[in-house]
PDB file of N, CA and C in Angstrom:
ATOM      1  N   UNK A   1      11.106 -14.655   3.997  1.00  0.00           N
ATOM      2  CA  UNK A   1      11.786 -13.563   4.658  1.00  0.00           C
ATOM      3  C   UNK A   1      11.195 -12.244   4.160  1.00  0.00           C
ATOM      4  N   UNK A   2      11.285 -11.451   5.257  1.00  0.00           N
ATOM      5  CA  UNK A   2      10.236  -9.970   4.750  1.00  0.00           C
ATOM      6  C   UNK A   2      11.271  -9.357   3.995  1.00  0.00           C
ATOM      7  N   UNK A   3      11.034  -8.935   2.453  1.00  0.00           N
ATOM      8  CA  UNK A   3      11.717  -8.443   1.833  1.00  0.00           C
ATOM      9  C   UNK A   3      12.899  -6.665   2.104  1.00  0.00           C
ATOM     10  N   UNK A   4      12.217  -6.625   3.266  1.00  0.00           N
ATOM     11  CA  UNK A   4      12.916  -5.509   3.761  1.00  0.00           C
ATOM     12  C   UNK A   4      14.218  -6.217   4.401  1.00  0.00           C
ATOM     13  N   UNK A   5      13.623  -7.008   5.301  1.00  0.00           N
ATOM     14  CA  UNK A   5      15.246  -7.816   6.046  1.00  0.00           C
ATOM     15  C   UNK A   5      16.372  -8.200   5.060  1.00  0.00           C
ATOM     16  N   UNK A   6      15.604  -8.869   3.659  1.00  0.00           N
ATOM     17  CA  UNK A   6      16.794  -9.138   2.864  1.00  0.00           C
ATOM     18  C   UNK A   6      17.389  -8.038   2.482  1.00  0.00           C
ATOM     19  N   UNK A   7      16.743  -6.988   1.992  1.00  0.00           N
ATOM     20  CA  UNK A   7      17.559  -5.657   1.800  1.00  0.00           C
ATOM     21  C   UNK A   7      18.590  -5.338   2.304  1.00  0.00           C
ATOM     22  N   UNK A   8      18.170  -5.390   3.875  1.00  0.00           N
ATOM     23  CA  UNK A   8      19.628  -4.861   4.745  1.00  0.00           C
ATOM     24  C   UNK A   8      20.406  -5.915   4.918  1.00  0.00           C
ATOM     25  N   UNK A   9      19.947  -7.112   4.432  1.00  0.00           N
ATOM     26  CA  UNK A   9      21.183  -8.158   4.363  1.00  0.00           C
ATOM     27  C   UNK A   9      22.123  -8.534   3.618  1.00  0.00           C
ATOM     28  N   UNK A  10      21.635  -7.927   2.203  1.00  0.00           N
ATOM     29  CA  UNK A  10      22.310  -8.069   0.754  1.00  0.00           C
ATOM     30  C   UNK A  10      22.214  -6.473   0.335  1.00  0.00           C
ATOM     31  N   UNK A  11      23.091  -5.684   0.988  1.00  0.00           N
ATOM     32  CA  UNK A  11      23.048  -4.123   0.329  1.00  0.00           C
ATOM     33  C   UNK A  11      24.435  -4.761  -1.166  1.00  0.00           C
ATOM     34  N   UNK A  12      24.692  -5.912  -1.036  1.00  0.00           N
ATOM     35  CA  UNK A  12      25.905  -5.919  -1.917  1.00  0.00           C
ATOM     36  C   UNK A  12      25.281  -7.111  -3.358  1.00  0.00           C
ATOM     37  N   UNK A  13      24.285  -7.241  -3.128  1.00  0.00           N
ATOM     38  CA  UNK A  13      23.532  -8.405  -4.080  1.00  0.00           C
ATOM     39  C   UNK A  13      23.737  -7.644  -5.326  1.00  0.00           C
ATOM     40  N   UNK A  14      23.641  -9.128  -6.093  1.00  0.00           N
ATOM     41  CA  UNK A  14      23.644  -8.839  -7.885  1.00  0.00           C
ATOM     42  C   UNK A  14      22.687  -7.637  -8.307  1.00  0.00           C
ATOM     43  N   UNK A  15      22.611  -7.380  -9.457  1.00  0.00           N
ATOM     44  CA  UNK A  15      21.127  -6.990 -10.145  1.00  0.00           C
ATOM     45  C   UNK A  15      20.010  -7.332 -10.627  1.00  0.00           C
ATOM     46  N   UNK A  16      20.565  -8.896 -10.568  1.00  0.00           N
ATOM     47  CA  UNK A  16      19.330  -9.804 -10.980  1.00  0.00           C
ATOM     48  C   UNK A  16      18.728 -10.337 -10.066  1.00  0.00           C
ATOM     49  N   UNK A  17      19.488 -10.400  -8.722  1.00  0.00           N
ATOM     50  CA  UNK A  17      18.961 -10.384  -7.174  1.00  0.00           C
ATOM     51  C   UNK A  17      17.835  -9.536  -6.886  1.00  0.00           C
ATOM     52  N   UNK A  18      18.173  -8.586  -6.937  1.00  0.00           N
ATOM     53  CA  UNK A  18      17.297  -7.440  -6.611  1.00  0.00           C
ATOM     54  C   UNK A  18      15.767  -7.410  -7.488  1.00  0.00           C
ATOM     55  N   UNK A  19      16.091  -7.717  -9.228  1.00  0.00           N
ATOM     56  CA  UNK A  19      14.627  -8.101  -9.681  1.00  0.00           C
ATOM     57  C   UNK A  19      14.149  -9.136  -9.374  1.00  0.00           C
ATOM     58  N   UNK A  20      14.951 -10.184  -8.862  1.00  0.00           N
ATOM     59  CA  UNK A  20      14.348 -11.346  -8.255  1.00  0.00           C
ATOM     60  C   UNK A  20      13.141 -11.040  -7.430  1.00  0.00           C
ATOM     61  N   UNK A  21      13.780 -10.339  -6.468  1.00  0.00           N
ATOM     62  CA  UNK A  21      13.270  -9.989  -4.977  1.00  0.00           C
ATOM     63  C   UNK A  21      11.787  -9.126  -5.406  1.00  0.00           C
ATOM     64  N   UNK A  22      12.131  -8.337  -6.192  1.00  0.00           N
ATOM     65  CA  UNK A  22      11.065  -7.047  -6.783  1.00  0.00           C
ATOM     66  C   UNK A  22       9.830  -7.611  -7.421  1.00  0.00           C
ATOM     67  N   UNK A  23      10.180  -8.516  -8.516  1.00  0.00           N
ATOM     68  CA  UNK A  23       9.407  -9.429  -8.229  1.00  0.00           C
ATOM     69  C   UNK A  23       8.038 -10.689  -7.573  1.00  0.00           C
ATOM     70  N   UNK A  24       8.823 -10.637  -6.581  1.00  0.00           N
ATOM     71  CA  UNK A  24       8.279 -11.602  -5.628  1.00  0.00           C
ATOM     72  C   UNK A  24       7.635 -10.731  -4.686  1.00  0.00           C
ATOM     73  N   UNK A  25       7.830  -9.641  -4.417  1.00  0.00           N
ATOM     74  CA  UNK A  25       6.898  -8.020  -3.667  1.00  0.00           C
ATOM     75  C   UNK A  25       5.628  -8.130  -4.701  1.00  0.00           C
ATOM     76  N   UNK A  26       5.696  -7.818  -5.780  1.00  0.00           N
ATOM     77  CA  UNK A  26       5.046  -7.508  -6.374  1.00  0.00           C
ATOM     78  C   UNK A  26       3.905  -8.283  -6.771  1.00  0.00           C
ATOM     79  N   UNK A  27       4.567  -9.822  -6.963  1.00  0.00           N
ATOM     80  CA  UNK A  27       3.810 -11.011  -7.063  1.00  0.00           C
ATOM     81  C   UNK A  27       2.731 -11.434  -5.671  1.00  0.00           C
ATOM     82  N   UNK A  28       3.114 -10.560  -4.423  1.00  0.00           N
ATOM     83  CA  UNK A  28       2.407 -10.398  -3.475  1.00  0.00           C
ATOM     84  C   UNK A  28       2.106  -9.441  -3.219  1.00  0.00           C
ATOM     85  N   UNK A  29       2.159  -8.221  -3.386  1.00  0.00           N
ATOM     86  CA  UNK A  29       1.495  -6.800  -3.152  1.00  0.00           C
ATOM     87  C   UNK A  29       0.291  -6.420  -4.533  1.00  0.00           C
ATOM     88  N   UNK A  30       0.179  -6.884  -5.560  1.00  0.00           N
ATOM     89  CA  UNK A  30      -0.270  -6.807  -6.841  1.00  0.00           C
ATOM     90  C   UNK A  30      -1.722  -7.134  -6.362  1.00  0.00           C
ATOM     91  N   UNK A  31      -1.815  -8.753  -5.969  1.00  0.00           N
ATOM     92  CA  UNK A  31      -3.401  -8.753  -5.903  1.00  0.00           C
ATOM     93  C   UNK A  31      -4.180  -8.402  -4.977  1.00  0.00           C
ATOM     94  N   UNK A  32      -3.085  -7.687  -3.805  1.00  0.00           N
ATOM     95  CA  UNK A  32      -3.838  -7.215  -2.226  1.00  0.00           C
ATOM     96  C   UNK A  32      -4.494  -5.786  -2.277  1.00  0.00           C
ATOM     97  N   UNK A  33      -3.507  -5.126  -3.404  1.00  0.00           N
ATOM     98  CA  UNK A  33      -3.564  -3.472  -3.785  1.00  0.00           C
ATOM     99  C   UNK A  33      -5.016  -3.830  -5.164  1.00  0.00           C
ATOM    100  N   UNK A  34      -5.201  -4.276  -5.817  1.00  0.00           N
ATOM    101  CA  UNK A  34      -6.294  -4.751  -6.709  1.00  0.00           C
ATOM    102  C   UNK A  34      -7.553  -5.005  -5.851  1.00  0.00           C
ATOM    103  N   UNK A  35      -7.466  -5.706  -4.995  1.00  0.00           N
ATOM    104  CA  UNK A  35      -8.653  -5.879  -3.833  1.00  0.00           C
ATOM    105  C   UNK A  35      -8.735  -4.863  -3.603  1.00  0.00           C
ATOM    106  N   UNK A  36      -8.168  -3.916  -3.143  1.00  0.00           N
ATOM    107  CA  UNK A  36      -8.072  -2.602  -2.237  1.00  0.00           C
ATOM    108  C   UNK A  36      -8.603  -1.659  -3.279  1.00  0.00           C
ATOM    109  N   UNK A  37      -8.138  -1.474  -4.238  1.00  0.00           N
ATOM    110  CA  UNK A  37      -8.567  -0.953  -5.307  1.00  0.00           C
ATOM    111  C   UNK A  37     -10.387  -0.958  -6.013  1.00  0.00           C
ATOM    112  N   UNK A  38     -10.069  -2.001  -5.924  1.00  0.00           N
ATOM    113  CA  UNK A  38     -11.831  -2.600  -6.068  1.00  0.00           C
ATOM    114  C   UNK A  38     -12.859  -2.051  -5.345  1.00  0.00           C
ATOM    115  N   UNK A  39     -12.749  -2.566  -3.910  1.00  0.00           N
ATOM    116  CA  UNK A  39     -13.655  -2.108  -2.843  1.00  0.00           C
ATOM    117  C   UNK A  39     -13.395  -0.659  -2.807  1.00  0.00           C
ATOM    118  N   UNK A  40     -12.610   0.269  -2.772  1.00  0.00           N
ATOM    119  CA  UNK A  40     -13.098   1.707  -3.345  1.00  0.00           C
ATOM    120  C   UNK A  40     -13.735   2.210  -4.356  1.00  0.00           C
ATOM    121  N   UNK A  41     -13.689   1.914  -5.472  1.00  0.00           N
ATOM    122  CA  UNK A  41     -14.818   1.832  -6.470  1.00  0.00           C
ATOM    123  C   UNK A  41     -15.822   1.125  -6.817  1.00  0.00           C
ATOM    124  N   UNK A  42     -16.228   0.212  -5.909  1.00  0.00           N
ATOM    125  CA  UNK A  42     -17.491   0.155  -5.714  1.00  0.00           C
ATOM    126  C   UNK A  42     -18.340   0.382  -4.974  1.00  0.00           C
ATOM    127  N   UNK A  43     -17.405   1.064  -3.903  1.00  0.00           N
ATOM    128  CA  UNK A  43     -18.046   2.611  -3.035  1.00  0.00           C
ATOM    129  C   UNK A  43     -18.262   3.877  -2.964  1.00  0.00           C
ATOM    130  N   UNK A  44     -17.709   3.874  -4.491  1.00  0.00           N
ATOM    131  CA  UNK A  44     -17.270   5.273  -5.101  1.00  0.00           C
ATOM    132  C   UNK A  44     -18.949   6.575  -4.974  1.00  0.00           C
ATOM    133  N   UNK A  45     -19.898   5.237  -5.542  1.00  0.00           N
ATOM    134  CA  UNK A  45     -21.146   5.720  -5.671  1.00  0.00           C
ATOM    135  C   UNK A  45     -22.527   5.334  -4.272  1.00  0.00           C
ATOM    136  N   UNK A  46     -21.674   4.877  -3.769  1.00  0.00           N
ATOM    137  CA  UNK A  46     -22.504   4.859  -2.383  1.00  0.00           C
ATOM    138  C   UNK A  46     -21.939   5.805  -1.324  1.00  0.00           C
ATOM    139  N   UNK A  47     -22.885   5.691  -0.170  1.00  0.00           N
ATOM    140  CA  UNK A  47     -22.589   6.744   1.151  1.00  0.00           C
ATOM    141  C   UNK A  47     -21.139   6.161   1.131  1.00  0.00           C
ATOM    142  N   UNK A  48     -20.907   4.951   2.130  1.00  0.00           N
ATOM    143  CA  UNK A  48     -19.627   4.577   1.999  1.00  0.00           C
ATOM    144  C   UNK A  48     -18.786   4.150   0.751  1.00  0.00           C
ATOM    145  N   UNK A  49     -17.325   5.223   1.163  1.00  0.00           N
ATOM    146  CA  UNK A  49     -16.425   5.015  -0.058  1.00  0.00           C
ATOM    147  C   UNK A  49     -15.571   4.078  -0.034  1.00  0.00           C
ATOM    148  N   UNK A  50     -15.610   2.984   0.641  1.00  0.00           N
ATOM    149  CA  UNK A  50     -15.090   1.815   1.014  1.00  0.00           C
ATOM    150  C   UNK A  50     -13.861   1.797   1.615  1.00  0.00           C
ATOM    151  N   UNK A  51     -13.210   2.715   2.195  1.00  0.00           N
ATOM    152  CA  UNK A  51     -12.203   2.917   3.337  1.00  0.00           C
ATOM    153  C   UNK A  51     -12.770   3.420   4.476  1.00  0.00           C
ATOM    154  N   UNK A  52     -13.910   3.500   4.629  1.00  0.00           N
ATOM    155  CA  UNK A  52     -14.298   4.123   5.785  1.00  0.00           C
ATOM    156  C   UNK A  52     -14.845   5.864   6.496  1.00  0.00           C
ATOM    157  N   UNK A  53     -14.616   6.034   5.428  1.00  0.00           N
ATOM    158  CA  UNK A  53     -14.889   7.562   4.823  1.00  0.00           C
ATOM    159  C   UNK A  53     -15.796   7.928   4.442  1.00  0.00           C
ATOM    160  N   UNK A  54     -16.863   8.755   4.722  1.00  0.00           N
ATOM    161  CA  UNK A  54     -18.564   9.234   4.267  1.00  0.00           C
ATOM    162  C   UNK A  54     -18.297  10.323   2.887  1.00  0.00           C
ATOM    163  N   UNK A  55     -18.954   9.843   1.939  1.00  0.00           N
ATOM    164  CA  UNK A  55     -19.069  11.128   1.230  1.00  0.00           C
ATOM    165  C   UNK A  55     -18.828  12.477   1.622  1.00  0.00           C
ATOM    166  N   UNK A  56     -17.925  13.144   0.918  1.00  0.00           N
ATOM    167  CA  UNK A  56     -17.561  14.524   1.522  1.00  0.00           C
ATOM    168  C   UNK A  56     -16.997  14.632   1.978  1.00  0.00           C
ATOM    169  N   UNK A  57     -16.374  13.586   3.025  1.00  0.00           N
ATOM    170  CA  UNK A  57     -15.489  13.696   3.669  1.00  0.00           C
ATOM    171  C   UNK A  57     -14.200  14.000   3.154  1.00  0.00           C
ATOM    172  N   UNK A  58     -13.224  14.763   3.650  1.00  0.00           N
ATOM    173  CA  UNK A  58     -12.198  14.488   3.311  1.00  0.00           C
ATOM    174  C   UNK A  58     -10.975  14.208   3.971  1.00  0.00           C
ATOM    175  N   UNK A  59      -9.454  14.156   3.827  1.00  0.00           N
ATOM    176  CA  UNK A  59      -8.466  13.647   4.780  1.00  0.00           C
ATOM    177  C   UNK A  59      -8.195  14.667   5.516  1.00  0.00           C
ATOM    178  N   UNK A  60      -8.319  15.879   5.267  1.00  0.00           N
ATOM    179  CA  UNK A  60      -8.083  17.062   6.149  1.00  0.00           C
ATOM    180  C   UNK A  60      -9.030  16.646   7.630  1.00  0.00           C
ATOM    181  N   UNK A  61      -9.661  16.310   7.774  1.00  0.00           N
ATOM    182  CA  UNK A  61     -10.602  16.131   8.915  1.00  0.00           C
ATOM    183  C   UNK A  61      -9.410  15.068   9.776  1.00  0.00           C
ATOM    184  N   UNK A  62      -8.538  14.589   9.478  1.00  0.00           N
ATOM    185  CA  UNK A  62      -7.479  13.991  10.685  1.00  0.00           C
ATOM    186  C   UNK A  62      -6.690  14.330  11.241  1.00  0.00           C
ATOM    187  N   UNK A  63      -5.929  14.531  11.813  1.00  0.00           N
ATOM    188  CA  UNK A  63      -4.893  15.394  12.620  1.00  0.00           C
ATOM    189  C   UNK A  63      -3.856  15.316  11.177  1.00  0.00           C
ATOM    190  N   UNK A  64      -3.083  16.225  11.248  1.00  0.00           N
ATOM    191  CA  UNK A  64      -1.775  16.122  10.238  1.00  0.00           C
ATOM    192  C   UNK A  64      -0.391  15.436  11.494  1.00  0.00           C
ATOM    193  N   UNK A  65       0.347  15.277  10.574  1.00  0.00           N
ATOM    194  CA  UNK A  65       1.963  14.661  11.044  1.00  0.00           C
ATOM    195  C   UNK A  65       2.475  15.837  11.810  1.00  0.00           C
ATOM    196  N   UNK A  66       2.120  16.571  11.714  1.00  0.00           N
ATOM    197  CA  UNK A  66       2.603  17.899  13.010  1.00  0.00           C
ATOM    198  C   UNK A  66       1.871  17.844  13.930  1.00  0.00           C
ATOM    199  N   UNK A  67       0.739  17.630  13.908  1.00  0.00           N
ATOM    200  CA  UNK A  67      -0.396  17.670  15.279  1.00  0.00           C
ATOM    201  C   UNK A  67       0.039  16.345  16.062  1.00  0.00           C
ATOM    202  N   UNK A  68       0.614  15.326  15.528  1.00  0.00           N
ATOM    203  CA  UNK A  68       0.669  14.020  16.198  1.00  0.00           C
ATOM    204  C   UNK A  68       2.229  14.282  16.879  1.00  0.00           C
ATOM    205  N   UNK A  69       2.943  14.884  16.024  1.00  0.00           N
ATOM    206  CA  UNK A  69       4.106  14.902  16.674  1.00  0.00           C
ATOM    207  C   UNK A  69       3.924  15.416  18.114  1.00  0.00           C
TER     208      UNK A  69
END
């Protein structure tokens, strides 16, 4: 179950529920964000910075959250 659904299903759960749950995010978000992590620094020193982004570039070059609105 996507840990968000349980959220809104147990707003009344224990405390040891909740590290349960925190947990088990983490035990799956930990080695996806480490991958992710990786492949940017070992693009750090090449053209590509391994998100897709050219040297120099920076995030200003995308529309902001006001322009999209």
């Amino acid at each position: 179950m996507c840990p968000f659904r349980w959220l809104d299903s147990n707003q009344m759960a224990e405390t040891n529920e909740f590290s349960d749950k925190q947990k088990e995010v983490k035990a799956f978000c930990n080695p996806v964000i480490t991958q992710l992590y990786r492949g940017v620094q070992a693009g750090a020193g090449d053209q590509s910075r391994g998100c897709g982004m050219q040297s120099g570039q920076t995030f200003g070059a995308y529309p902001t959250v006001e322009e999209v609105d």
